[in-house]
PDB file of N, CA and C in Angstrom:
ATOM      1  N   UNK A   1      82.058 102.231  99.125  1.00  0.00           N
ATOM      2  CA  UNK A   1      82.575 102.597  97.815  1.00  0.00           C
ATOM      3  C   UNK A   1      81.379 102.905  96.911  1.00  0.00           C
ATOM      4  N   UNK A   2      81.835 104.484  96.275  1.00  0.00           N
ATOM      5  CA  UNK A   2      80.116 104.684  95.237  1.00  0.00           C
ATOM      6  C   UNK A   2      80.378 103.694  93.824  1.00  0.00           C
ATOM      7  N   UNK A   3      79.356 103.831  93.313  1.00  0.00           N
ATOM      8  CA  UNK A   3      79.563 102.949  91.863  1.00  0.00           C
ATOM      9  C   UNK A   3      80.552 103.869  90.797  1.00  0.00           C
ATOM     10  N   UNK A   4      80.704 105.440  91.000  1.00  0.00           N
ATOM     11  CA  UNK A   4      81.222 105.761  89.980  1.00  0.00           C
ATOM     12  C   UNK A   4      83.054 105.574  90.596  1.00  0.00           C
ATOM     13  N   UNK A   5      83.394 104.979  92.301  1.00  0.00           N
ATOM     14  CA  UNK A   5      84.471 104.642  92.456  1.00  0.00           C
ATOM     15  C   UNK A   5      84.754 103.348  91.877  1.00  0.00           C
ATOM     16  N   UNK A   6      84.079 102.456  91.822  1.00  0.00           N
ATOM     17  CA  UNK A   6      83.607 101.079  91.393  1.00  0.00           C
ATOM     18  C   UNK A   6      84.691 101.110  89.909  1.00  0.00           C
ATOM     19  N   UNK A   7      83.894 102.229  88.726  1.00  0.00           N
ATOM     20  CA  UNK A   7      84.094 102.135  87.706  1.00  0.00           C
ATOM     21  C   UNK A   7      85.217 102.890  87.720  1.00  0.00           C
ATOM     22  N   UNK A   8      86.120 103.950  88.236  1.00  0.00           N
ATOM     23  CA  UNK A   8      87.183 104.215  88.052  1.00  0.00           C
ATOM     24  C   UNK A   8      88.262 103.050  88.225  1.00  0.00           C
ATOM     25  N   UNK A   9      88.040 102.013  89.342  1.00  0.00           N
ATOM     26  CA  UNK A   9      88.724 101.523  89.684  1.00  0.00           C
ATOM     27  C   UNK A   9      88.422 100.147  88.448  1.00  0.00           C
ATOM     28  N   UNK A  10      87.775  99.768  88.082  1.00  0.00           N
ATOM     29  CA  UNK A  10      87.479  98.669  86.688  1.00  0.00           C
ATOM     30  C   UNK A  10      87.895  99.018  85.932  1.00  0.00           C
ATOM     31  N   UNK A  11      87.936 100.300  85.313  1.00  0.00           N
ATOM     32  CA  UNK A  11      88.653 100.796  83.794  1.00  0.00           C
ATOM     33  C   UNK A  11      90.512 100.740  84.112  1.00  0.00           C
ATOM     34  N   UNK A  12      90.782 100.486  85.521  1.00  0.00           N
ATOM     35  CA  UNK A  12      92.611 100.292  85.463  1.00  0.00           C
ATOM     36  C   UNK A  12      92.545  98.892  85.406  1.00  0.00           C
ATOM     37  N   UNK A  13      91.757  97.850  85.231  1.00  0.00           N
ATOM     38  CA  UNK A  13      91.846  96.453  85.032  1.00  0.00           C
ATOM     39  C   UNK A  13      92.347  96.643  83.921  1.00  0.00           C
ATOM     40  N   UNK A  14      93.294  95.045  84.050  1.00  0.00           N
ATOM     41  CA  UNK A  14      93.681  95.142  82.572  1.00  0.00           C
ATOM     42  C   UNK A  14      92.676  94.563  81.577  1.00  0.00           C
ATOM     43  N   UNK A  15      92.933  94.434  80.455  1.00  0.00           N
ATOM     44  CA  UNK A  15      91.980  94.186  79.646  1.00  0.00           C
ATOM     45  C   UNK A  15      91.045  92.891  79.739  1.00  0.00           C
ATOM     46  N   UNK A  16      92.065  91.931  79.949  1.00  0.00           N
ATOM     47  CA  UNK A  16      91.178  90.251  80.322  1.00  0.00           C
ATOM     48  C   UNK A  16      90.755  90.396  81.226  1.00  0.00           C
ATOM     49  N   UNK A  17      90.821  91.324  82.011  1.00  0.00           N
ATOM     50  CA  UNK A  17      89.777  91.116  83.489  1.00  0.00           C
ATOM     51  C   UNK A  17      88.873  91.732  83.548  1.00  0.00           C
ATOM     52  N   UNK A  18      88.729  92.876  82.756  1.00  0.00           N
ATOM     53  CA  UNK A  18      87.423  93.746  82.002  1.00  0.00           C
ATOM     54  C   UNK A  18      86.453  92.848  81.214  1.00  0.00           C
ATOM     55  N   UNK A  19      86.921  91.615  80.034  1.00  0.00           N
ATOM     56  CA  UNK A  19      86.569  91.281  79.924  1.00  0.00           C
ATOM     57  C   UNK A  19      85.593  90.220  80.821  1.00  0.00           C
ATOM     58  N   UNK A  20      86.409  89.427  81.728  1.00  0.00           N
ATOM     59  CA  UNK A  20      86.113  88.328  82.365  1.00  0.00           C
ATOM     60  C   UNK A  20      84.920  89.020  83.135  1.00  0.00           C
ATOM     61  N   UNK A  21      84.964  90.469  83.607  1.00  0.00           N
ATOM     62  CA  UNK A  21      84.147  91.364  84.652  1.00  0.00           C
ATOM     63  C   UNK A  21      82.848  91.050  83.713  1.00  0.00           C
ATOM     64  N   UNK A  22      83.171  91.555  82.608  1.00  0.00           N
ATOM     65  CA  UNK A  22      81.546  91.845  81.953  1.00  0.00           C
ATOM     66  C   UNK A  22      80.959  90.598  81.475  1.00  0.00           C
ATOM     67  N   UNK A  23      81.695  89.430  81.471  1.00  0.00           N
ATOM     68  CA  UNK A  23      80.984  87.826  81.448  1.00  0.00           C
ATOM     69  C   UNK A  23      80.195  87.878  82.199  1.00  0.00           C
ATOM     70  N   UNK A  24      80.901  88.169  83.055  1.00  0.00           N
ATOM     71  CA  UNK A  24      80.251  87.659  84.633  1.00  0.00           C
ATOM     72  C   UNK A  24      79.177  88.638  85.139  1.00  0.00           C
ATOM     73  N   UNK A  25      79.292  89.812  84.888  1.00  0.00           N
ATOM     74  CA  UNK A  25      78.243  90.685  84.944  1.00  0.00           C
ATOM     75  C   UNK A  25      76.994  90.201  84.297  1.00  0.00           C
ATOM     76  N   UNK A  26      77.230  90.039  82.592  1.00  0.00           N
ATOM     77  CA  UNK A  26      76.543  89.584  81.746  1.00  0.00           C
ATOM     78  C   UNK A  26      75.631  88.046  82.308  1.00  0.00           C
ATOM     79  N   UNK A  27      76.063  87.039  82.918  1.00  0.00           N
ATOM     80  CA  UNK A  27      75.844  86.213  83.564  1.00  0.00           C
ATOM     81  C   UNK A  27      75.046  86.163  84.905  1.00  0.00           C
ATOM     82  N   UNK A  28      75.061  87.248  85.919  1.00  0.00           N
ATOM     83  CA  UNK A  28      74.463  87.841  86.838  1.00  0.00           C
ATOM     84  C   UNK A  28      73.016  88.119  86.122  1.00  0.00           C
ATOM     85  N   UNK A  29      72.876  89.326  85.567  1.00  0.00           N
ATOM     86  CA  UNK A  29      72.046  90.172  84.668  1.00  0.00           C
ATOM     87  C   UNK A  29      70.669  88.921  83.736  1.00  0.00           C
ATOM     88  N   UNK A  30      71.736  87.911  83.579  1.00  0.00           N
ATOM     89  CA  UNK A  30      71.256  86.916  82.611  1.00  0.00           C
ATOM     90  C   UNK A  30      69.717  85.881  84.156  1.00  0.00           C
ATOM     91  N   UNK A  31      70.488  85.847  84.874  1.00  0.00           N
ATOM     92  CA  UNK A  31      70.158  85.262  86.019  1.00  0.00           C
ATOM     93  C   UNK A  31      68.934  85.903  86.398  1.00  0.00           C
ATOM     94  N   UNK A  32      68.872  87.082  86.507  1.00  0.00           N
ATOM     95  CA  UNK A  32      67.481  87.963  86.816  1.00  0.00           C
ATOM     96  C   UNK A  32      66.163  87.686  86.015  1.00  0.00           C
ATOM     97  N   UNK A  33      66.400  87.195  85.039  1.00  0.00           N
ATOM     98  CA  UNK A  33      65.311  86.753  83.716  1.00  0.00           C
ATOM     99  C   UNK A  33      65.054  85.336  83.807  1.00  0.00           C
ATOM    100  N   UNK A  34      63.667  85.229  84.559  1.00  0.00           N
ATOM    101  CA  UNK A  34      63.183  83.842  84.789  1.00  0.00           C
ATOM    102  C   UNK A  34      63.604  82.864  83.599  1.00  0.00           C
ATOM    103  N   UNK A  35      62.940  83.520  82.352  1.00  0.00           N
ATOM    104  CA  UNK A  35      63.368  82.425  81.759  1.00  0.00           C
ATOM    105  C   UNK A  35      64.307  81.669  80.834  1.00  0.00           C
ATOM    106  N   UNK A  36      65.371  83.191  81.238  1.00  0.00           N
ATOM    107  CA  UNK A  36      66.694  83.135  80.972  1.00  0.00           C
ATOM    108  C   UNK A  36      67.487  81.802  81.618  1.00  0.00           C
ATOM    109  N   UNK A  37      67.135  82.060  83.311  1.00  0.00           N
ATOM    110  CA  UNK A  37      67.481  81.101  84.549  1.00  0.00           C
ATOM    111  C   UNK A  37      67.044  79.375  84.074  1.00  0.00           C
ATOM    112  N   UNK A  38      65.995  79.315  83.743  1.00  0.00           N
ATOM    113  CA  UNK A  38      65.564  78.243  83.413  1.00  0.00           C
ATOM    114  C   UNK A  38      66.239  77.199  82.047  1.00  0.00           C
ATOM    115  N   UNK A  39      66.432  78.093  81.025  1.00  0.00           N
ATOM    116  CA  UNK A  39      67.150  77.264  80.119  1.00  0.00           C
ATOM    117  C   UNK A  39      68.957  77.326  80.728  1.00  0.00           C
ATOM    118  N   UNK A  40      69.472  77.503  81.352  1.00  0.00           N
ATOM    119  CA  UNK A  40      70.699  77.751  81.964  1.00  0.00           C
ATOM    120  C   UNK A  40      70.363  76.368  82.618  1.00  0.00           C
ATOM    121  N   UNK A  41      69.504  76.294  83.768  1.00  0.00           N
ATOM    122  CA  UNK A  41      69.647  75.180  84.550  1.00  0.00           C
ATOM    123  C   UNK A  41      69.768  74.035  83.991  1.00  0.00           C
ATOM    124  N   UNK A  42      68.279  74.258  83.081  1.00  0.00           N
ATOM    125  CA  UNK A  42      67.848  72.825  82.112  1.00  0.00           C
ATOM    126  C   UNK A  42      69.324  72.457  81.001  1.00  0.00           C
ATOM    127  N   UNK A  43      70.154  73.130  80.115  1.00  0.00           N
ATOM    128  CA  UNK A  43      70.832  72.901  80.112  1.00  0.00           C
ATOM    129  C   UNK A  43      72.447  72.487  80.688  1.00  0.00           C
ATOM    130  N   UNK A  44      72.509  72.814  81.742  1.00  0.00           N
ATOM    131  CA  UNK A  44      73.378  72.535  82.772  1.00  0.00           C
ATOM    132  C   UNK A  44      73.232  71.080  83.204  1.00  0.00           C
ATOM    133  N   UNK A  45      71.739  71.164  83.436  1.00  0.00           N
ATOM    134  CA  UNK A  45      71.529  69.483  83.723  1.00  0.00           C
ATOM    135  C   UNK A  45      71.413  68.184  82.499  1.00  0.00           C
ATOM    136  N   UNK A  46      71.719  68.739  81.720  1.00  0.00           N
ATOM    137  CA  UNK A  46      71.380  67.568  80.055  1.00  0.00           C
ATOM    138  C   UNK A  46      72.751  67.118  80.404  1.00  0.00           C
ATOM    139  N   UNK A  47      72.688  66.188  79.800  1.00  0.00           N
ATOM    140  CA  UNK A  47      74.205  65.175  79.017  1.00  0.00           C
ATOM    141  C   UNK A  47      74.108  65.069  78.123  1.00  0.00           C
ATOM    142  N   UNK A  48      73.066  66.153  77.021  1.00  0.00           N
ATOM    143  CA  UNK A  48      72.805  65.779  75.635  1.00  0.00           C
ATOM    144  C   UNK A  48      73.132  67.247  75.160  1.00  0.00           C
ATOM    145  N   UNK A  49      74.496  66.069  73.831  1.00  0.00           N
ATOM    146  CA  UNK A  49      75.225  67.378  72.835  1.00  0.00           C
ATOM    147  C   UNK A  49      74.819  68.022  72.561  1.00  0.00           C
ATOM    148  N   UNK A  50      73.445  68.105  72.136  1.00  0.00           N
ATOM    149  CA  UNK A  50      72.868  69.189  71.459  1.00  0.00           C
ATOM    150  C   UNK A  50      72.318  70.165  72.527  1.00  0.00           C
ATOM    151  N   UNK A  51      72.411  70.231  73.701  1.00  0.00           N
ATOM    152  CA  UNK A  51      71.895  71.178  74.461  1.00  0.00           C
ATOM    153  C   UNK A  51      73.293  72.127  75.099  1.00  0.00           C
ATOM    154  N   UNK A  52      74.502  71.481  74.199  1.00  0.00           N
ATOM    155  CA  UNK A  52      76.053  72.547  74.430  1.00  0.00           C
ATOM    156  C   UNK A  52      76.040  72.989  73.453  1.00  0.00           C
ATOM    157  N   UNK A  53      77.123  74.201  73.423  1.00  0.00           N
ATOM    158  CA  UNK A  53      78.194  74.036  72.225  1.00  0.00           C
ATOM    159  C   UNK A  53      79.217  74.628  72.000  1.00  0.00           C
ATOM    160  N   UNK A  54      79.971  74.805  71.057  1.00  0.00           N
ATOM    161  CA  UNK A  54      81.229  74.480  71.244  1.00  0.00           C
ATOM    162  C   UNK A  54      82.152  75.924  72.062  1.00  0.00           C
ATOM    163  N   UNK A  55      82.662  75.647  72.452  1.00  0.00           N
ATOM    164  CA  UNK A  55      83.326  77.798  72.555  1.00  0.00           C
ATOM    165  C   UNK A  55      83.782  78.119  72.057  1.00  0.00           C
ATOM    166  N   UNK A  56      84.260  77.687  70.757  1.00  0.00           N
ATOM    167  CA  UNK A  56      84.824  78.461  69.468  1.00  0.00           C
ATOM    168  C   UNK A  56      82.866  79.335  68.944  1.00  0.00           C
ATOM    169  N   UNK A  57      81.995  78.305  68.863  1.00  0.00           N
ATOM    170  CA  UNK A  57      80.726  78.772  68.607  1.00  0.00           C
ATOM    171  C   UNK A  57      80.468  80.204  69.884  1.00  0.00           C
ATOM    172  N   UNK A  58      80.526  80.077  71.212  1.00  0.00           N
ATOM    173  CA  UNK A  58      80.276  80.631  72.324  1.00  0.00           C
ATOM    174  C   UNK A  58      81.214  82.140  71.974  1.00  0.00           C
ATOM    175  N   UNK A  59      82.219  81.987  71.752  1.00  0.00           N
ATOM    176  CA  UNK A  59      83.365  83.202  71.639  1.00  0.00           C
ATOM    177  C   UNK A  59      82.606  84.272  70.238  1.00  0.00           C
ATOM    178  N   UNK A  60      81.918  83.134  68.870  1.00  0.00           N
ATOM    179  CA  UNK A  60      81.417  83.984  68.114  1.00  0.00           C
ATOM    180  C   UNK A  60      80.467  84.483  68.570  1.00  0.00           C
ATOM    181  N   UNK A  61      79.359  84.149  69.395  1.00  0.00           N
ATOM    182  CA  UNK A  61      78.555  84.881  69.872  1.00  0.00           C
ATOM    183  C   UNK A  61      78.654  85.815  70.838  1.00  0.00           C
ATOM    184  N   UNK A  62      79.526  85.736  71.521  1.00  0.00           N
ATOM    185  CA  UNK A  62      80.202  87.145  72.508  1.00  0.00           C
ATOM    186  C   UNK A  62      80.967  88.010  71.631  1.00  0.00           C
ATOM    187  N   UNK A  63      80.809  87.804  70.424  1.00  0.00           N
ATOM    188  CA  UNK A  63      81.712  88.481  69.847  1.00  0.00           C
ATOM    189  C   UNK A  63      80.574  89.796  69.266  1.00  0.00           C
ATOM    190  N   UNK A  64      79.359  89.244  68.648  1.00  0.00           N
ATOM    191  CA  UNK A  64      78.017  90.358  68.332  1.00  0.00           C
ATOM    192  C   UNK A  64      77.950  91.412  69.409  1.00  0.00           C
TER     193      UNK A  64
END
Protein backbone atom coordinates (compact mmCIF):
# COMPACT_ATOMS: atom_id res chain seq x y z
CA UNK A 1 0.00 0.00 0.00
CA UNK A 2 1.60 3.61 -1.19
CA UNK A 3 1.32 6.39 1.44
CA UNK A 4 -0.89 8.48 -0.78
CA UNK A 5 -3.32 5.02 -0.52
CA UNK A 6 -2.62 5.23 3.23
CA UNK A 7 -4.10 8.80 3.23
CA UNK A 8 -7.08 8.25 1.04
CA UNK A 9 -8.02 5.58 3.10
CA UNK A 10 -7.49 7.87 6.73
CA UNK A 11 -9.47 10.83 5.46
CA UNK A 12 -12.82 8.10 5.34
CA UNK A 13 -12.04 7.63 9.17
CA UNK A 14 -14.40 9.05 11.05
CA UNK A 15 -13.49 11.93 12.85
CA UNK A 16 -12.37 10.41 16.46
CA UNK A 17 -10.22 8.10 14.79
CA UNK A 18 -8.45 10.83 12.77
CA UNK A 19 -8.07 12.29 15.75
CA UNK A 20 -6.87 9.33 17.91
CA UNK A 21 -4.50 8.58 14.42
CA UNK A 22 -2.72 11.90 14.81
CA UNK A 23 -2.14 11.39 18.82
CA UNK A 24 -0.59 8.59 18.11
CA UNK A 25 1.30 9.68 15.19
CA UNK A 26 2.14 12.78 17.21
CA UNK A 27 3.44 10.34 19.95
CA UNK A 28 5.56 8.14 17.52
CA UNK A 29 7.22 11.43 15.98
CA UNK A 30 7.58 12.63 19.71
CA UNK A 31 9.60 9.31 20.37
CA UNK A 32 12.28 10.03 17.65
CA UNK A 33 13.61 13.13 19.76
CA UNK A 34 16.06 11.89 22.32
CA UNK A 35 15.15 14.24 24.52
CA UNK A 36 11.71 14.28 23.95
CA UNK A 37 11.97 10.20 24.87
CA UNK A 38 13.64 10.96 27.99
CA UNK A 39 11.29 13.30 29.81
CA UNK A 40 8.33 10.80 28.70
CA UNK A 41 10.14 7.97 30.47
CA UNK A 42 11.33 10.04 33.48
CA UNK A 43 7.92 11.12 33.86
CA UNK A 44 6.18 7.89 33.38
CA UNK A 45 8.35 6.64 36.10
CA UNK A 46 7.61 9.53 38.98
CA UNK A 47 4.71 9.07 41.46
CA UNK A 48 5.15 12.73 41.89
CA UNK A 49 2.01 15.12 41.06
CA UNK A 50 3.84 17.52 39.79
CA UNK A 51 5.49 15.57 37.07
CA UNK A 52 1.41 14.88 35.62
CA UNK A 53 -1.29 16.77 34.74
CA UNK A 54 -4.50 17.00 34.49
CA UNK A 55 -6.31 16.16 30.86
CA UNK A 56 -8.60 18.80 31.04
CA UNK A 57 -4.89 20.77 31.13
CA UNK A 58 -3.55 17.98 28.32
CA UNK A 59 -6.82 18.51 25.94
CA UNK A 60 -5.90 22.50 26.25
CA UNK A 61 -2.72 21.88 24.99
CA UNK A 62 -3.71 19.65 22.02
CA UNK A 63 -5.92 22.08 21.44
CA UNK A 64 -2.84 24.98 20.19
Amino acid sequence: MSVDQIKTELARLPLKQQDELATYLSHLRNLRTPKVRREITRRNASRSARDWISLDRLKKHWEK
